[in-house]
N, C-alpha and C. Protein backbone atom coordinates (compact mmCIF):
# COMPACT_ATOMS: atom_id res chain seq x y z
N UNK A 1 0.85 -1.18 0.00
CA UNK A 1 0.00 0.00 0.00
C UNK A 1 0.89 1.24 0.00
N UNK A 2 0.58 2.35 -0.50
CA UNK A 2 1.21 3.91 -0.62
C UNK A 2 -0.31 4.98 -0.23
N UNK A 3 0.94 5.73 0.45
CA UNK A 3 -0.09 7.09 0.73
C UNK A 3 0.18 7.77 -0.78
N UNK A 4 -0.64 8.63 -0.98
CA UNK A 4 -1.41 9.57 -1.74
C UNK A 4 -2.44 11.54 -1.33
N UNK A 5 -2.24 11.77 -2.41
CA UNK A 5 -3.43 12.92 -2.30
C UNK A 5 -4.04 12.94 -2.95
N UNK A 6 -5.12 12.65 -3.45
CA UNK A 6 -6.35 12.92 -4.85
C UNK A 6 -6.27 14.69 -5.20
N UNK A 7 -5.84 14.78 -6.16
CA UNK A 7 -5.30 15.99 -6.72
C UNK A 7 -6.32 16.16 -7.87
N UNK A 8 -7.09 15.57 -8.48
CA UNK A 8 -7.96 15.84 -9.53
C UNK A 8 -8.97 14.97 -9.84
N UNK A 9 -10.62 15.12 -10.17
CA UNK A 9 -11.17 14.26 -10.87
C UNK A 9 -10.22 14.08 -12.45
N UNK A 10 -10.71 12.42 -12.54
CA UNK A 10 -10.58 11.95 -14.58
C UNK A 10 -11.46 11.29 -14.91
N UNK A 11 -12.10 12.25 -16.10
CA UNK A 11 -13.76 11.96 -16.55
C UNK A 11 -12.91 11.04 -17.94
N UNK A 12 -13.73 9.79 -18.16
CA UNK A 12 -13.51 9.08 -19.12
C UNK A 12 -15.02 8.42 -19.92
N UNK A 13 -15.27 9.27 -20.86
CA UNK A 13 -16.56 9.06 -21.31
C UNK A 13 -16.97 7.86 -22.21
N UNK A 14 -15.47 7.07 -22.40
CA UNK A 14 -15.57 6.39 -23.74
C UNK A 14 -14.48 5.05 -22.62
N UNK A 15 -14.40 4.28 -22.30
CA UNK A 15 -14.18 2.88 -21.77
C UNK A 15 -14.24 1.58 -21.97
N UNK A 16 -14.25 0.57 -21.13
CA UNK A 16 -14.38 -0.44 -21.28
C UNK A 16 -15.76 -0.56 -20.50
N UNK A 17 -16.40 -1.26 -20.96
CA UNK A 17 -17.79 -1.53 -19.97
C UNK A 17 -17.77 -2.13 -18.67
N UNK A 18 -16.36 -2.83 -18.14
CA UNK A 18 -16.45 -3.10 -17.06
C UNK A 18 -16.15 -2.31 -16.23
N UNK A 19 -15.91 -0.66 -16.67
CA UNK A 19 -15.67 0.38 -16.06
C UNK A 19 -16.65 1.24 -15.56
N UNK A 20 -17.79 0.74 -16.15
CA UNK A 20 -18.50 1.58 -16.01
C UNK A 20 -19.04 1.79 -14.84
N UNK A 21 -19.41 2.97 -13.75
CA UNK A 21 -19.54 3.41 -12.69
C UNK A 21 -19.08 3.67 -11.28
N UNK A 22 -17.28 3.44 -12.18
CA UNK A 22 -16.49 3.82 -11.20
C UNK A 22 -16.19 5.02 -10.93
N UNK A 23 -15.51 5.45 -9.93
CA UNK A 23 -15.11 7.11 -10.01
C UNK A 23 -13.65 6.99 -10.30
N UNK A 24 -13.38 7.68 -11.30
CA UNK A 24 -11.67 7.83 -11.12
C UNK A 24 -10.83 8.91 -10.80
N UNK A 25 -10.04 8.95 -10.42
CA UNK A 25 -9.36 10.53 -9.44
C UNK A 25 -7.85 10.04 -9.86
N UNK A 26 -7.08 11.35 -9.90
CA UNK A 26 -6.03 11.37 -9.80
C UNK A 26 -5.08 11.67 -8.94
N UNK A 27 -4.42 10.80 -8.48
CA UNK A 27 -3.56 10.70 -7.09
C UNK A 27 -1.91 11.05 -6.96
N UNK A 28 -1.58 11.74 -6.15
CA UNK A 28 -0.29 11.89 -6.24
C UNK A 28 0.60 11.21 -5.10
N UNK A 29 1.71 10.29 -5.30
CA UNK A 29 2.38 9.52 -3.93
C UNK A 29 2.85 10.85 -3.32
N UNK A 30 2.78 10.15 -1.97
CA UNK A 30 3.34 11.27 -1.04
C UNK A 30 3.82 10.52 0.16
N UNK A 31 4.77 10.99 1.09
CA UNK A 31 5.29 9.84 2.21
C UNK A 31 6.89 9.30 2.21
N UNK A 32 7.49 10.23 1.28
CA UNK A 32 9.10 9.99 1.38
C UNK A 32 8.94 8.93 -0.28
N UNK A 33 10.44 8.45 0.11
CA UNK A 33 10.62 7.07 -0.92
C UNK A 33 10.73 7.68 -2.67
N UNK A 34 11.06 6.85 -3.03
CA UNK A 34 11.78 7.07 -4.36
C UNK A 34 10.26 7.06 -5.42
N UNK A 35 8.90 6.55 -5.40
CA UNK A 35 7.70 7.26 -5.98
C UNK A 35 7.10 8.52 -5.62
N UNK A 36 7.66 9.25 -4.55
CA UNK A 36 7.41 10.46 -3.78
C UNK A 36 6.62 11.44 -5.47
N UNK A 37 5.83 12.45 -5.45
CA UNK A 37 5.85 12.60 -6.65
C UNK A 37 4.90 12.02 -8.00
N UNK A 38 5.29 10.78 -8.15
CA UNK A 38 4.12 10.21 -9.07
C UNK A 38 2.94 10.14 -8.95
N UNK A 39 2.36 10.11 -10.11
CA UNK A 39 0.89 10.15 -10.44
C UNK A 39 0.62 8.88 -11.10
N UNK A 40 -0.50 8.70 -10.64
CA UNK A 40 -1.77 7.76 -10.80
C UNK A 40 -2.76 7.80 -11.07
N UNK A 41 -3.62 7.68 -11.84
CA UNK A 41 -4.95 7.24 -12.30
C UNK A 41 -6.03 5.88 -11.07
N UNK A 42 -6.50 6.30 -10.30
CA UNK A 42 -6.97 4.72 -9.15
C UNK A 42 -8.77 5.37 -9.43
N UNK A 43 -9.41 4.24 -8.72
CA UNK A 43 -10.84 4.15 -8.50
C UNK A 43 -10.78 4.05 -7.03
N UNK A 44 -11.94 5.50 -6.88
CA UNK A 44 -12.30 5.76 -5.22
C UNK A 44 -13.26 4.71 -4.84
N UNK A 45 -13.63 4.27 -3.84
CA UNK A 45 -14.77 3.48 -3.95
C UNK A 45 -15.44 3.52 -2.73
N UNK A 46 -14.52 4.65 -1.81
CA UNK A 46 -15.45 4.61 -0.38
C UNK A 46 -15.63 6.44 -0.35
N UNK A 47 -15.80 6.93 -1.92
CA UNK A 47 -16.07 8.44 -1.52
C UNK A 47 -15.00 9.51 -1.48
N UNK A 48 -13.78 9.62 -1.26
CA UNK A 48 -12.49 10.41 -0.98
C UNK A 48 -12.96 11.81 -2.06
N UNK A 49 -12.62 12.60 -1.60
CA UNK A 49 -12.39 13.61 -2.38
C UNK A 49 -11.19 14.22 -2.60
N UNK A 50 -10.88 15.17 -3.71
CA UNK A 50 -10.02 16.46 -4.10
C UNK A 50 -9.23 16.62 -2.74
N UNK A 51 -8.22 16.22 -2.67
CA UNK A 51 -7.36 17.11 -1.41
C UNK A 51 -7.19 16.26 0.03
N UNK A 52 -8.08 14.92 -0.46
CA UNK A 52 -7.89 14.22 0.36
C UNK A 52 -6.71 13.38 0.61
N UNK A 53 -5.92 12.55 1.75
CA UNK A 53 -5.11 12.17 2.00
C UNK A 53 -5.49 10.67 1.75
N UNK A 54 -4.91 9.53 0.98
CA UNK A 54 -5.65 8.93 1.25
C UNK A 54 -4.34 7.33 1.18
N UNK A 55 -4.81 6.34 1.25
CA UNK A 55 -4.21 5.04 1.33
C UNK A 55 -4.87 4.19 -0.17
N UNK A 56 -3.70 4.19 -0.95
CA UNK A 56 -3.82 3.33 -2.00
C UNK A 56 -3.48 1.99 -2.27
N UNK A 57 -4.26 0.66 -2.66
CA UNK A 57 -3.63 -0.38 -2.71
C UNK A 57 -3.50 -0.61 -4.37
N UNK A 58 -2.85 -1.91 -4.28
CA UNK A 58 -2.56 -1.54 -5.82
C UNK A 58 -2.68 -3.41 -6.36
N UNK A 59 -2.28 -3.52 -8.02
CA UNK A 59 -2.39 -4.94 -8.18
C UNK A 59 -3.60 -5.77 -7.96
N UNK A 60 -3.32 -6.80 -7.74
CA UNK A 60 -4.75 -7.55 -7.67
C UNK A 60 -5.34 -7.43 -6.28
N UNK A 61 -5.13 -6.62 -5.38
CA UNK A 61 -5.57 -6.38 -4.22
C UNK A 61 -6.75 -5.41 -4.79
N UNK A 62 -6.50 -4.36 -5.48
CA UNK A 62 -7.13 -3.41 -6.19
C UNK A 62 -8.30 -4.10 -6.86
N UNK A 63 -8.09 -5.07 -7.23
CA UNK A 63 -9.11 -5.78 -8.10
C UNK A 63 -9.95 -6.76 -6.97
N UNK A 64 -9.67 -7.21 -6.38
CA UNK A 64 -9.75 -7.61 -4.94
C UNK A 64 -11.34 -6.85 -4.35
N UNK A 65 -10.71 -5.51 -4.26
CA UNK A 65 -11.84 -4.67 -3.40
C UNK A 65 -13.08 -4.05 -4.75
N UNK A 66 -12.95 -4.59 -5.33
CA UNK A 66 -13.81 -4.19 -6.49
C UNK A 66 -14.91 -5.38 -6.69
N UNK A 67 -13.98 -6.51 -6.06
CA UNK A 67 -15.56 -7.79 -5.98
C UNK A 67 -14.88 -8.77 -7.51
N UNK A 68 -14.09 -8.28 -8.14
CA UNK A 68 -14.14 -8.98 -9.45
C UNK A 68 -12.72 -8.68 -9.94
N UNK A 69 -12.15 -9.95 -10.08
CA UNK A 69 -10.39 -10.23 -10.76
C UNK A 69 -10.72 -9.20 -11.84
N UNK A 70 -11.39 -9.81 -13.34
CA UNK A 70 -11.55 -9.59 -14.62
C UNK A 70 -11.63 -7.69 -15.09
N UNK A 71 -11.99 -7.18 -13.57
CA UNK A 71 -11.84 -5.82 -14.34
C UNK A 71 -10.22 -5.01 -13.77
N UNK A 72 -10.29 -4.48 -15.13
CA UNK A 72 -8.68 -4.11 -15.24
C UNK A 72 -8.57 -2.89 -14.84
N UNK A 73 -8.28 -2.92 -13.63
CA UNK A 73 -7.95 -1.41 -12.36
C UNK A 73 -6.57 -2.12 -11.50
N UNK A 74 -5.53 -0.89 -11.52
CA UNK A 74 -4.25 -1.32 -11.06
C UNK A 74 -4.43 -0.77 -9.87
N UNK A 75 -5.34 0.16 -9.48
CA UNK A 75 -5.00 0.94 -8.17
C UNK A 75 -6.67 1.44 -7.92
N UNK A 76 -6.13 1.49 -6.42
CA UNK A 76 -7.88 1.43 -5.91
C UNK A 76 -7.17 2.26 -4.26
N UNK A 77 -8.58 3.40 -3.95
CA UNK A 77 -8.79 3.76 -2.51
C UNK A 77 -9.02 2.92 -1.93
N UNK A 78 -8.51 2.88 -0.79
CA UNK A 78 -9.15 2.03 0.25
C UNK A 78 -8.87 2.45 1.64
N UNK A 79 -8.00 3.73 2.09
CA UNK A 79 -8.83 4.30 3.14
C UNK A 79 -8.30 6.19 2.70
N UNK A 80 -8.83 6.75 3.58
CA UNK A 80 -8.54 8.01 4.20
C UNK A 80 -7.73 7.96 5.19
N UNK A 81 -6.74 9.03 5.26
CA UNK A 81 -6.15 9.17 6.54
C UNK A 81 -6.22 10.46 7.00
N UNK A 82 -6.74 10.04 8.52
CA UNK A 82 -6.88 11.41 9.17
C UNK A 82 -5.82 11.87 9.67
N UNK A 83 -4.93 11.42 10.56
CA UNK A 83 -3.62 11.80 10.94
C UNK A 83 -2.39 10.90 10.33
N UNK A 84 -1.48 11.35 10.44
CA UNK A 84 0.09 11.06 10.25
C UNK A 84 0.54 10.44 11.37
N UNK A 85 0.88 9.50 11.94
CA UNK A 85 1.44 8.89 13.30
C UNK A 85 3.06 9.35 12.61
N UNK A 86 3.83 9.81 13.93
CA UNK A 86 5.40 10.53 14.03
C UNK A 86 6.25 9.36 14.81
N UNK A 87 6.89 8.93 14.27
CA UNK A 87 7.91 7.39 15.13
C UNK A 87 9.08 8.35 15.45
N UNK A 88 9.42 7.87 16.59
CA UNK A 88 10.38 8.36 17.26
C UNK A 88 11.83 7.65 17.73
């Protein structure tokens, strides 16, 4: 899993039909590490919005929380985070 920020809706009017009625947002890694920076294309699925902080899984875990292998999503929400825990 990687943290993220949903930095933008992505409207895709033209798809695959097993896409149809997902939300897709665009996410940026955030949290140190050498993806620090990158962007992603994922499906929200518990609501997240614009600016939100959020926890991304990815791979067939992604496909996993969608209920169904066969549809082709690499990356998926699966939580919000409200705070940052600080290790000491």
């Amino acid at each position: 899993m990687i943290t993220a920020i949903l930095i933008d809706n992505v409207w895709a009017t033209r798809k695959a039909e097993s896409l149809n009625g997902l939300k897709f947002m665009l996410a940026e890694v955030i949290g140190g590490g050498s993806n620090e920076g990158e962007r992603m294309v994922v499906v929200d699925i518990i609501g997240a919005g614009i600016g939100d902080r959020v926890i991304v899984t990815t791979g067939s875990s992604a496909r996993r929380m969608l209920g169904e292998d066969a549809i082709p999503v690499d990356a998926c929400v699966v939580g919000i985070i409200d705070e940052d825990c600080q290790f000491t």
